[in-house]
Protein backbone atom coordinates (compact mmCIF):
# COMPACT_ATOMS: atom_id res chain seq x y z
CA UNK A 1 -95.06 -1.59 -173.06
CA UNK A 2 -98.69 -2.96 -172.03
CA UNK A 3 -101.06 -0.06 -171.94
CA UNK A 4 -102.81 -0.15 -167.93
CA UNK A 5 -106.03 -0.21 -167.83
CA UNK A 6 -107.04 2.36 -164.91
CA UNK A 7 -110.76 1.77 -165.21
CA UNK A 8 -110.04 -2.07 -164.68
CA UNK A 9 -107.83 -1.19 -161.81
CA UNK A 10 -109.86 1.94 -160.40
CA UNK A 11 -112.56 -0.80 -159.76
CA UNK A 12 -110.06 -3.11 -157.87
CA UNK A 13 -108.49 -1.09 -155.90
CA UNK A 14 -112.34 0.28 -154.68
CA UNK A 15 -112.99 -3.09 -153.78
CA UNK A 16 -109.36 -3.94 -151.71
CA UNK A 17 -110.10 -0.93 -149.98
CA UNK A 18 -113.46 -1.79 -148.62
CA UNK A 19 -111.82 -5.55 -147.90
CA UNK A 20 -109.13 -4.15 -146.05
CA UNK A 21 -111.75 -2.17 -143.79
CA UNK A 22 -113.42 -5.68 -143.30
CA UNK A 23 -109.73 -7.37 -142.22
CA UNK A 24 -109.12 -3.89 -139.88
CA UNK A 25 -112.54 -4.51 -138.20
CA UNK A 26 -111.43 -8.37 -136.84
CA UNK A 27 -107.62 -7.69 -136.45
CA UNK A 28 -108.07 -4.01 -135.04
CA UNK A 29 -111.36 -3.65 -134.18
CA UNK A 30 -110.69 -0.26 -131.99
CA UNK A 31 -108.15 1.12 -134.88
CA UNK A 32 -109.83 4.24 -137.07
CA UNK A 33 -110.46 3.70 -140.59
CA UNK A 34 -111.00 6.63 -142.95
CA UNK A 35 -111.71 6.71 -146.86
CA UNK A 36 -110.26 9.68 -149.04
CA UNK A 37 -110.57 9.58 -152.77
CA UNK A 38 -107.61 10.41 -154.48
CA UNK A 39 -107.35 10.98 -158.20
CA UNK A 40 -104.70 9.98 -161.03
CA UNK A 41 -103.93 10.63 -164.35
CA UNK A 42 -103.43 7.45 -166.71
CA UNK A 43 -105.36 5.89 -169.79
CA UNK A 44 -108.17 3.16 -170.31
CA UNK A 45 -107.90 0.13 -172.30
CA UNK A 46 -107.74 1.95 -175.72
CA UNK A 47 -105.37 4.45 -175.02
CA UNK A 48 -107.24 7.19 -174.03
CA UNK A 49 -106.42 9.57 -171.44
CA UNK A 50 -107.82 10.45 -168.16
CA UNK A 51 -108.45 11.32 -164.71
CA UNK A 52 -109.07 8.22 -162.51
CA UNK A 53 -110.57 8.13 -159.29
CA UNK A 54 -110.02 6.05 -157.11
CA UNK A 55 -110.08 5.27 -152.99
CA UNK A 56 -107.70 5.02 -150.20
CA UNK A 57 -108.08 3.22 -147.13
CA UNK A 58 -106.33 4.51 -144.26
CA UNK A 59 -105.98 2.99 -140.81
CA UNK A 60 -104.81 4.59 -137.96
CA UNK A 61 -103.96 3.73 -134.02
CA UNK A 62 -104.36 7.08 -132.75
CA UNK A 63 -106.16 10.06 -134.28
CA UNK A 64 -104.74 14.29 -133.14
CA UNK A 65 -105.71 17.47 -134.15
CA UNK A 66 -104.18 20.78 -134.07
CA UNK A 67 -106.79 23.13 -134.30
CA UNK A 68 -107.57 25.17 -131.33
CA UNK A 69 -110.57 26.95 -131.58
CA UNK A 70 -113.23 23.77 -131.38
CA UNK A 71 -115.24 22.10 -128.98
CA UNK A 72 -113.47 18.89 -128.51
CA UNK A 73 -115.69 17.53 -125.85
CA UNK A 74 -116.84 14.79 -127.37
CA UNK A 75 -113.26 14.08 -128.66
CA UNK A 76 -111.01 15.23 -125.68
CA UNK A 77 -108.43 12.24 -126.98
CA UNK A 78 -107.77 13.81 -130.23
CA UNK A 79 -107.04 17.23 -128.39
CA UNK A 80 -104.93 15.23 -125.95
CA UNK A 81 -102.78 13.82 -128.52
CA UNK A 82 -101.83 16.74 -130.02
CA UNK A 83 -98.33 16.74 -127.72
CA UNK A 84 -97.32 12.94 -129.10
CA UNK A 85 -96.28 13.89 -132.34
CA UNK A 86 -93.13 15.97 -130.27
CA UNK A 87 -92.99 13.35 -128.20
CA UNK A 88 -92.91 10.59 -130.94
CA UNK A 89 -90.31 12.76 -132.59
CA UNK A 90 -87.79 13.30 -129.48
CA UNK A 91 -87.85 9.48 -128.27
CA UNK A 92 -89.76 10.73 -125.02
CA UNK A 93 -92.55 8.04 -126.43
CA UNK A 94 -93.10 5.30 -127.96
CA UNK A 95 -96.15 2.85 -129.01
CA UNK A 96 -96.01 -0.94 -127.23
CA UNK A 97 -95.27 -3.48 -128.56
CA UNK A 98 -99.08 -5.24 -129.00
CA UNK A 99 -99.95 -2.05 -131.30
CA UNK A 100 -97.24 -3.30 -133.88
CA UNK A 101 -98.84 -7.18 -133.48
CA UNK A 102 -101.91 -5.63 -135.17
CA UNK A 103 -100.41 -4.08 -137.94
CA UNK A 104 -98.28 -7.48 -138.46
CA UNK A 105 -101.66 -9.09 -137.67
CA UNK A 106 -103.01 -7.51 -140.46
CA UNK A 107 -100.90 -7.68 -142.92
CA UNK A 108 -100.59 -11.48 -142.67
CA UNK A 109 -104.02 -11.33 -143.10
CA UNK A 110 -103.92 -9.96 -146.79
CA UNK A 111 -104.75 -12.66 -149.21
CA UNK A 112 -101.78 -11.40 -151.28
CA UNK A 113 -99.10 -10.99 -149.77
CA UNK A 114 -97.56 -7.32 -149.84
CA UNK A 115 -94.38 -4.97 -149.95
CA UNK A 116 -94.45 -2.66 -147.02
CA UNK A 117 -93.06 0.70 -147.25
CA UNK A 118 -91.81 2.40 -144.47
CA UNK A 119 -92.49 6.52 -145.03
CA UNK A 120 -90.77 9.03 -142.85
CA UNK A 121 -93.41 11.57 -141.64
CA UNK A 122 -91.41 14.25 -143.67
CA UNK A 123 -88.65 14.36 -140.89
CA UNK A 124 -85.33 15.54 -142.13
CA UNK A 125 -83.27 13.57 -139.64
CA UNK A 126 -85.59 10.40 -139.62
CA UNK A 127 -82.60 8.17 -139.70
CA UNK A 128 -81.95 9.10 -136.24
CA UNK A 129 -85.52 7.67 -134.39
CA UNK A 130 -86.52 5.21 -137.60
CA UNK A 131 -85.22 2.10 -135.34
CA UNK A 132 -86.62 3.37 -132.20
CA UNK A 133 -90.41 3.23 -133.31
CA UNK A 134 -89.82 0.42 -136.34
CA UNK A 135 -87.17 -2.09 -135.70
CA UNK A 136 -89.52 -4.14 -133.72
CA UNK A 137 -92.52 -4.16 -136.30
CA UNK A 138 -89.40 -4.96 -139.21
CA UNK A 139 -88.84 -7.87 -136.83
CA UNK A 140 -92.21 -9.44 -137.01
CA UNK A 141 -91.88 -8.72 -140.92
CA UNK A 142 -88.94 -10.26 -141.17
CA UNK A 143 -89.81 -13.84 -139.09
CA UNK A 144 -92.64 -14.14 -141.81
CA UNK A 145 -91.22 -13.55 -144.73
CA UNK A 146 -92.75 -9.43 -145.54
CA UNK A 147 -90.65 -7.53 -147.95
CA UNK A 148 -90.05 -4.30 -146.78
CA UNK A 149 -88.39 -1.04 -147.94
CA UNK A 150 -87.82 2.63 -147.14
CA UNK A 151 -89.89 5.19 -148.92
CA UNK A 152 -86.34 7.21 -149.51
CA UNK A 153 -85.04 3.51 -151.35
CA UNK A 154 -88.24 3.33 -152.84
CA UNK A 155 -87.57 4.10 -156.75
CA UNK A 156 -84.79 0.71 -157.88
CA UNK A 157 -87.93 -1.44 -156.27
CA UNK A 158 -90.87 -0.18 -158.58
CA UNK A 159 -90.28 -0.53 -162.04
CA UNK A 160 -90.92 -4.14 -161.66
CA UNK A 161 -93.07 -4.59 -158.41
CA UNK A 162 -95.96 -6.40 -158.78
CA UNK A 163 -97.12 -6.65 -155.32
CA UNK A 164 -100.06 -4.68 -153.29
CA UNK A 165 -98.34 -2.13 -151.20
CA UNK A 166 -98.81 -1.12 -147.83
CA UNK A 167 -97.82 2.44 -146.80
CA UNK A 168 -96.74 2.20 -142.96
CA UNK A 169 -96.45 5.91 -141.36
CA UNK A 170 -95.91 6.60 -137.45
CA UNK A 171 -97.17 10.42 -137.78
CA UNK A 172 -99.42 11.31 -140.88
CA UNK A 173 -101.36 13.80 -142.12
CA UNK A 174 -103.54 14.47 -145.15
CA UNK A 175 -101.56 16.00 -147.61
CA UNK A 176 -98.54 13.71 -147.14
CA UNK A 177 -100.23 10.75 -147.15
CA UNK A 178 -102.07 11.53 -150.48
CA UNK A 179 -99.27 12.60 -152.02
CA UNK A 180 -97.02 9.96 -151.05
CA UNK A 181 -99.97 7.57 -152.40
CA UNK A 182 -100.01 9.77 -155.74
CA UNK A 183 -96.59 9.38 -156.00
CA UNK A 184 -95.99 5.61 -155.89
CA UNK A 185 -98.83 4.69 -157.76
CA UNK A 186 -97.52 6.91 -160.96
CA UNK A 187 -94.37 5.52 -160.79
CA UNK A 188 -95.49 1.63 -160.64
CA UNK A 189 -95.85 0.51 -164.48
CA UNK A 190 -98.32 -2.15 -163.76
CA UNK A 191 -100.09 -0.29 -160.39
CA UNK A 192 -101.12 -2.96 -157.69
CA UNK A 193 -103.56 -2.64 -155.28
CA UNK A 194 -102.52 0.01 -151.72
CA UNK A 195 -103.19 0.93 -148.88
CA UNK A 196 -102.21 3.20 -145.86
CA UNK A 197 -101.17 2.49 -142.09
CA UNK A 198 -100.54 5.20 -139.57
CA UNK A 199 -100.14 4.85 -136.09
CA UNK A 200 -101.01 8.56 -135.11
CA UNK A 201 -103.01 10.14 -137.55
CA UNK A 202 -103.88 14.30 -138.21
CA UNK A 203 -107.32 14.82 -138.66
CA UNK A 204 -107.84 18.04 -140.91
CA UNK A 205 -109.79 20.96 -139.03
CA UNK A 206 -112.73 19.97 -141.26
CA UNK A 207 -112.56 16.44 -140.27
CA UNK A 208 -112.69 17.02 -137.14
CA UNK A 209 -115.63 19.29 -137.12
CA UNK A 210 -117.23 17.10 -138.91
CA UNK A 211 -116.94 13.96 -136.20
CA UNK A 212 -117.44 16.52 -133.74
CA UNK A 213 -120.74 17.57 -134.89
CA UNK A 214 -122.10 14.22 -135.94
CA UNK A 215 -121.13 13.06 -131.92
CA UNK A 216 -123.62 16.33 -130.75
CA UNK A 217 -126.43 14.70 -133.18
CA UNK A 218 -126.11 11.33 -131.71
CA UNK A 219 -126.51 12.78 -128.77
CA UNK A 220 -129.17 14.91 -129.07
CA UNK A 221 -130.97 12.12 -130.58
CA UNK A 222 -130.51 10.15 -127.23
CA UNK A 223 -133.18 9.85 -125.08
CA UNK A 224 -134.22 11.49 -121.95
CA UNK A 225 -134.00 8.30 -119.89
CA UNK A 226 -130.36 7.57 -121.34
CA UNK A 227 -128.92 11.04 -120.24
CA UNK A 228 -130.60 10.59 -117.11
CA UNK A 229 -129.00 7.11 -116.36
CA UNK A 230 -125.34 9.00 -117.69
CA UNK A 231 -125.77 11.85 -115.20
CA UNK A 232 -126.45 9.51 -112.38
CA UNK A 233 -123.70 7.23 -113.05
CA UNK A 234 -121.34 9.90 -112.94
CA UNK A 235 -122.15 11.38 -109.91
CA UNK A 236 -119.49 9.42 -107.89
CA UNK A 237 -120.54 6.20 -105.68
CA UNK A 238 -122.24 3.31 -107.22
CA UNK A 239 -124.84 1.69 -105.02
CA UNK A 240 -122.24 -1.35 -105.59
CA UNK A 241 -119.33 -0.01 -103.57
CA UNK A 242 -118.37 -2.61 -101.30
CA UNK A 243 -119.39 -2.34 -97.76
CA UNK A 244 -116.47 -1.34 -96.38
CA UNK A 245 -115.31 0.93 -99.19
CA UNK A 246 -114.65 3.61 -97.01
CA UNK A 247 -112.32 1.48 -94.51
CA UNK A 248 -110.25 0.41 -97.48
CA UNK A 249 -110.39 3.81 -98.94
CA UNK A 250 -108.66 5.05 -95.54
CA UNK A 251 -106.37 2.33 -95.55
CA UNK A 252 -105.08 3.13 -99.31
CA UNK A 253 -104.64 6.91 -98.39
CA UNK A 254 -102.61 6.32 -95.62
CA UNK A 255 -99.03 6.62 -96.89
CA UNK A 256 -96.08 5.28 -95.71
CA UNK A 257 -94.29 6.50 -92.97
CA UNK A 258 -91.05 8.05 -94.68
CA UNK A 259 -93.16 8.21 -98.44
CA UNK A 260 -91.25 11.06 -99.14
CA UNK A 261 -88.43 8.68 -99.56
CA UNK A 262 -90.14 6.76 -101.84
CA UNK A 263 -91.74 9.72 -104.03
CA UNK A 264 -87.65 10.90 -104.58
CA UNK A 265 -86.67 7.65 -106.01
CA UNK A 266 -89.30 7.32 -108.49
CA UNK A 267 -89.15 11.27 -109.28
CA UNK A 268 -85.43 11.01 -109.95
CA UNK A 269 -85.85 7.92 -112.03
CA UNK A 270 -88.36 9.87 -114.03
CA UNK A 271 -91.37 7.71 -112.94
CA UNK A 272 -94.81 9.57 -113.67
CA UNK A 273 -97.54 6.79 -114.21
CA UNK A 274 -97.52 2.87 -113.08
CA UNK A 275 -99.93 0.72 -115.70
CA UNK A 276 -102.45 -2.15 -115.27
CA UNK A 277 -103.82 -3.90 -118.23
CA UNK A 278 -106.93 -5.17 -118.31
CA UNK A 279 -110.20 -6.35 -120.34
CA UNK A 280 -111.76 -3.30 -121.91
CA UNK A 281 -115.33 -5.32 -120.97
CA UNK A 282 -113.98 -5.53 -117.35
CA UNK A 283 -113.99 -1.40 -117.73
CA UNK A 284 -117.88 -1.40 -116.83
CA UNK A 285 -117.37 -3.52 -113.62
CA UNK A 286 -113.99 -1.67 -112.47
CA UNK A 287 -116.76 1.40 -112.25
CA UNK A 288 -119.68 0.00 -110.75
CA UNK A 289 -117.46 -1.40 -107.97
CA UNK A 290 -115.39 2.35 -107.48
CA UNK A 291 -111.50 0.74 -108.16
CA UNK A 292 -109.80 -2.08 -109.01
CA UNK A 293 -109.59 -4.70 -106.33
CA UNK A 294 -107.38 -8.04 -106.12
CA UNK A 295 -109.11 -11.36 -107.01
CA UNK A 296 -109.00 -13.09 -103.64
CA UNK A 297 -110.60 -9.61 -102.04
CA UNK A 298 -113.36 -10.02 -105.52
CA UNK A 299 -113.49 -13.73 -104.50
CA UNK A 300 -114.48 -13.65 -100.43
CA UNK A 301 -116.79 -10.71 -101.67
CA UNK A 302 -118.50 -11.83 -104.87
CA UNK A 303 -117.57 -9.16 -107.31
CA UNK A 304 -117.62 -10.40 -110.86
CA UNK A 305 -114.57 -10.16 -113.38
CA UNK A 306 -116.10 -10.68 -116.51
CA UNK A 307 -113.06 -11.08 -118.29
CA UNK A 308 -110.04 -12.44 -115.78
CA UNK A 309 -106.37 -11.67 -116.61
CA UNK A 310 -105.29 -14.62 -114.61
CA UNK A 311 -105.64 -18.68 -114.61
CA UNK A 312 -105.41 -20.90 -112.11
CA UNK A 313 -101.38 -21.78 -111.98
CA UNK A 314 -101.45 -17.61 -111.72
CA UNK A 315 -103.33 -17.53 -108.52
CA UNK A 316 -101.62 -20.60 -107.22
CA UNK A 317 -98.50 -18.62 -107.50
CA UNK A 318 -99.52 -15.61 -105.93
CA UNK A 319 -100.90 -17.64 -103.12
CA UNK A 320 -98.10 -19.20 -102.45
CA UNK A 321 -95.69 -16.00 -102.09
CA UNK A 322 -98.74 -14.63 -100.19
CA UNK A 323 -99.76 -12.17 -103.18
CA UNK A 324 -103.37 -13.16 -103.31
CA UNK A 325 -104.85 -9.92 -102.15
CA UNK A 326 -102.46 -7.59 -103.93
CA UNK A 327 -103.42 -5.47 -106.75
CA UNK A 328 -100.28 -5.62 -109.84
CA UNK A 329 -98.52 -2.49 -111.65
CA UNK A 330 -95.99 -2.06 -114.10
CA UNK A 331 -93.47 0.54 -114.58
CA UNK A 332 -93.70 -0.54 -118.33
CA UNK A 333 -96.60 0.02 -120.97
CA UNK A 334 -95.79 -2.99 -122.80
CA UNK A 335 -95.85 -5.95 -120.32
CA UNK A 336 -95.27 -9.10 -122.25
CA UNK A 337 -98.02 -11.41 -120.35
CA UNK A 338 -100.35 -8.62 -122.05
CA UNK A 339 -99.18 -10.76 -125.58
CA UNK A 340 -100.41 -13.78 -124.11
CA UNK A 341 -103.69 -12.62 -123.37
CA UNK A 342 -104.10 -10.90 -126.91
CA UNK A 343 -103.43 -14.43 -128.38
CA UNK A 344 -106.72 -15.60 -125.96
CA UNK A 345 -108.82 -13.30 -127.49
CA UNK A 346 -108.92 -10.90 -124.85
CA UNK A 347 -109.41 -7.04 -126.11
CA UNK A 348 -106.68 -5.11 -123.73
CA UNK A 349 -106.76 -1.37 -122.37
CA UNK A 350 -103.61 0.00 -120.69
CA UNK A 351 -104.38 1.54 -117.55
CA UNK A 352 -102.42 4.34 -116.62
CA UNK A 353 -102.63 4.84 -112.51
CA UNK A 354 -101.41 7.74 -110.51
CA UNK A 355 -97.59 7.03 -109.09
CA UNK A 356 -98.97 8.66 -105.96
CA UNK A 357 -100.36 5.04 -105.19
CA UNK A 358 -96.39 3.76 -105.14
CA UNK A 359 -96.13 4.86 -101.32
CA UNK A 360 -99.24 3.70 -99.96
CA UNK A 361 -98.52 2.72 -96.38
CA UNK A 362 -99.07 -1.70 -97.75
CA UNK A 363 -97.50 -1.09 -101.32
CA UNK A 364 -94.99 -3.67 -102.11
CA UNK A 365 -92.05 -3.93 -104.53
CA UNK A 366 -91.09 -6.65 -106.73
CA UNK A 367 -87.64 -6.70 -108.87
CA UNK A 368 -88.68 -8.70 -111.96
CA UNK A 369 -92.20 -10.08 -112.31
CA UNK A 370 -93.87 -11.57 -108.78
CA UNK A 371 -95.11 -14.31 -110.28
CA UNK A 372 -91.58 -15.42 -110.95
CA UNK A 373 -90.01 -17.84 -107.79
CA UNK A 374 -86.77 -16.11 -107.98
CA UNK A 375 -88.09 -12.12 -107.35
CA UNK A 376 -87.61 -10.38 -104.18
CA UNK A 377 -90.38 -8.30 -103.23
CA UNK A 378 -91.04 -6.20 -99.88
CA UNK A 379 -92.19 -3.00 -98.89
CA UNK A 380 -88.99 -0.92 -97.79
CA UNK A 381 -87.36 1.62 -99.52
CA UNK A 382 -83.86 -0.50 -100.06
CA UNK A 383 -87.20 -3.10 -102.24
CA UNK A 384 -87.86 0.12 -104.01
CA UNK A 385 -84.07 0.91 -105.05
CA UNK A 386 -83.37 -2.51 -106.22
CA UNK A 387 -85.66 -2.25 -108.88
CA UNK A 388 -83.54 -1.71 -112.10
CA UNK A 389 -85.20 1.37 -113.80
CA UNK A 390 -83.65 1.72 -116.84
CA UNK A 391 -84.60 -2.15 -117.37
CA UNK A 392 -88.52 -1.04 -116.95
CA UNK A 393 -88.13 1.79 -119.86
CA UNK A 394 -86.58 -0.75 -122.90
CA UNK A 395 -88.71 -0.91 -125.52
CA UNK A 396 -89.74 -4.38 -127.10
CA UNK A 397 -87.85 -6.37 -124.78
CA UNK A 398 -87.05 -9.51 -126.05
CA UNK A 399 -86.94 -13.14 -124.35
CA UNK A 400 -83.36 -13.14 -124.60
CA UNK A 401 -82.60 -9.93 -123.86
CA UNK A 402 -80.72 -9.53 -120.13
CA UNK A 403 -83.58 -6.83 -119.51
CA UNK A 404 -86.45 -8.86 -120.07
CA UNK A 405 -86.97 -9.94 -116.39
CA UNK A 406 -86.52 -6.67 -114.57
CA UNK A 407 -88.01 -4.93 -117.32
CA UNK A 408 -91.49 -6.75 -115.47
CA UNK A 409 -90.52 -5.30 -112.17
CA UNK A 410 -93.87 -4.35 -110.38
CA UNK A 411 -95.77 -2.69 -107.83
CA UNK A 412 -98.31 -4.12 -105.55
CA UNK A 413 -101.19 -2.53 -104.11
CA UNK A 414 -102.85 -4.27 -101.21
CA UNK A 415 -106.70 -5.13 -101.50
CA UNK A 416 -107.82 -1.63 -103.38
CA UNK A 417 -106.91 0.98 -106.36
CA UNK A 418 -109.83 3.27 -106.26
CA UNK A 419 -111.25 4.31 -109.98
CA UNK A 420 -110.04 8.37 -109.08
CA UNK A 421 -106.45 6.89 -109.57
CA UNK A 422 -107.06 5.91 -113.02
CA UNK A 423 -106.22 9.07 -114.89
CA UNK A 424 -107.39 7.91 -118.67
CA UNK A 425 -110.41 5.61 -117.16
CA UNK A 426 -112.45 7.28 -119.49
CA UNK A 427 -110.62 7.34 -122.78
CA UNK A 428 -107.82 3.80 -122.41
CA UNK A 429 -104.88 3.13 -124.60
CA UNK A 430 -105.59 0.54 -127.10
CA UNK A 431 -103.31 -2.16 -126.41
């Protein structure tokens, strides 16, 4: 057997993992990337033995921690997230679809082309929600030709793999990750180049400190002015409120006449949040302006979308079902016009709004998507019950699947959403 050189390879691997970081900043430029040096015992060229260090990219979706005793105002996210990995685990929640296009994204983007290995976030009945988070990225793998194989089927595949390997997670945390990482790369005979993908990653108590305290420098090292400016533009109304902000404000609050009605059917069907996608450069402009507004109202009243979610043949539909000054929602988090967009260019945020806003006295229902000629919309309650819930909670819908048109079934806000009904405004899911 060939003696490996680990200096040779140390080198390489330093280098993939600072090319990788390059690749993650144009596929998934709002994805985390952390480096952790990770050491393993092998020999050099002539035989002699040692300790090799070497680095290890990880990228991650979403970042948690655990610990309860910091200051995580700078970093209220990663406190938030603490509750997904339950969640994750009990099938309560799921990531869309678009954040498994980036990791496909990326990996297509490797100039050699990889195994993936699928690890099980140390779950002892993993078998049971594997599919539910992974079928859909094995999909993607699968329509462009990416081996793939299951950490736990791992061992008859590495004797003789050659390839670079790419460690796919859905919950990690330090010590599995670097042991899992250990662990492959002693049992490869000639080790390739790897690297590490989690969607929701644990940051150490350490870590965390660490970003927490480097945020408090940055800001201290902010000047007067800048604070200044922040303080005023959070003190409510922008000086760019439309003029007759309050009348619409009045109209949205009024709610329907029997909304009680309405608020039962979406309670029993389990319906917390409604979602609106959008341009995370349109965020700035959504603020200044106090809400979300439809185009034809931004139209007659010259407010600016920097980055518009609709073209033309869009607006020509809406106009001609009379949907012009309606503002859209989505039962669903992973919409599939929001794939369209992504292929544009466009850099999405998932809105999540209020469900409160479901029985405002003008809100409208609409069984599949509106902008499709054979929906029903209205704004009674038997509009409301003909909306097929369980069709709006599938996961990666397909084209083909019987669910993929009611599964766009949508909500429609006349005119106004004000800015107060957007409960993560400040922190948006990465599409």
């Amino acid at each position: 057997m060939a003696i490996i050189d680990y200096n040779e390879w140390t080198l390489r691997q330093n280098n993939y993992s600072d090319v990788i970081d390059e690749i993650r900043k144009e596929k998934m430029p709002h994805w985390g990337s952390f480096l952790y040096h990770v050491s393993i015992p092998g020999k050099d060229s002539d035989g002699r033995k040692n300790l090799f260090r070497f680095d290890i990219r990880q990228l991650f979706c979403e970042s948690f921690c655990v610990s309860s005793d910091l200051d995580y105002s700078f970093y209220e996210r990663a406190r938030e997230n603490a509750t997904k990995p339950k969640e994750l685990i009990e099938k309560k929640r799921h990531y869309t679809s678009c954040v498994y296009d980036k990791v496909a994204s990326f990996i297509l983007s490797l100039e050699e082309t990889p195994l993936v290995v699928f690890e099980h976030s140390n779950i002892s009945f993993w078998s049971e929600i594997d599919s539910f988070h992974f079928d859909y990225l094995r999909q993607l793998l699968i329509e462009n030709g990416i081996m793939f194989v299951d950490s736990l089927s791992l061992d008859k595949y590495l004797k003789n793999i050659s390839l670079p390997i790419v460690i796919v997670e859905l919950i990690s945390n330090n010590d599995r990750m670097l042991f899992n990482c250990e662990s492959i790369l002693k049992s490869i005979q000639t080790p390739n180049t790897i690297s590490y993908i989690s969607i929701l990653k644990e940051y150490e108590r350490d870590e965390m400190l660490f970003l927490i305290n480097e945020e408090k420098e940055k800001l201290l090292a902010s000047t007067s002015a800048s604070v200044a400016i922040t303080k005023e533009a959070s003190k409510g109304k922008s000086t760019n409120y439309p003029s007759d902000y309050d009348k619409l404000k009045v109209e949205f609050d009024t709610p329907k006449d029997n909304y009680a009605a309405y608020q039962q059917i979406l309670n029993d069907n389990g319906i917390t949040y409604l979602y609106h996608f959008t341009d995370r450069r349109n965020l700035s402009s959504i603020k200044e302006y106090g809400g979300l507004y439809s185009w034809k109202y931004c139209e007659l009243h010259g407010i600016h979308i920097p980055y518009p979610g609709g073209d033309n043949n869009s607006r020509l539909l809406d106009a001609s079902f009379k949907l012009e000054n309606y503002v859209r929602l989505s039962f669903c988090e992973d919409h599939p016009m929001s794939w369209r967009l992504q292929q544009q260019g466009y850099d999405l945020v998932l809105l999540k709004i209020k469900v409160d806003v479901a029985w405002s006295q003008n809100a409208l229902y609409s069984d599949i998507n509106a902008a499709d000629p054979r929906h029903v919309h209205g704004g009674s309650l038997e509009n409301l019950k003909s909306i097929d819930f369980s069709a709006t909670k599938q996961h990666y819908v397909s084209r083909e699947s019987p669910f993929f048109k009611k599964h766009q079934a949508e909500v429609m806000i006349k005119t106004f959403i004000p800015v107060d009904c957007i409960v993560n405004f400040d922190n948006p899911d990465t599409i």
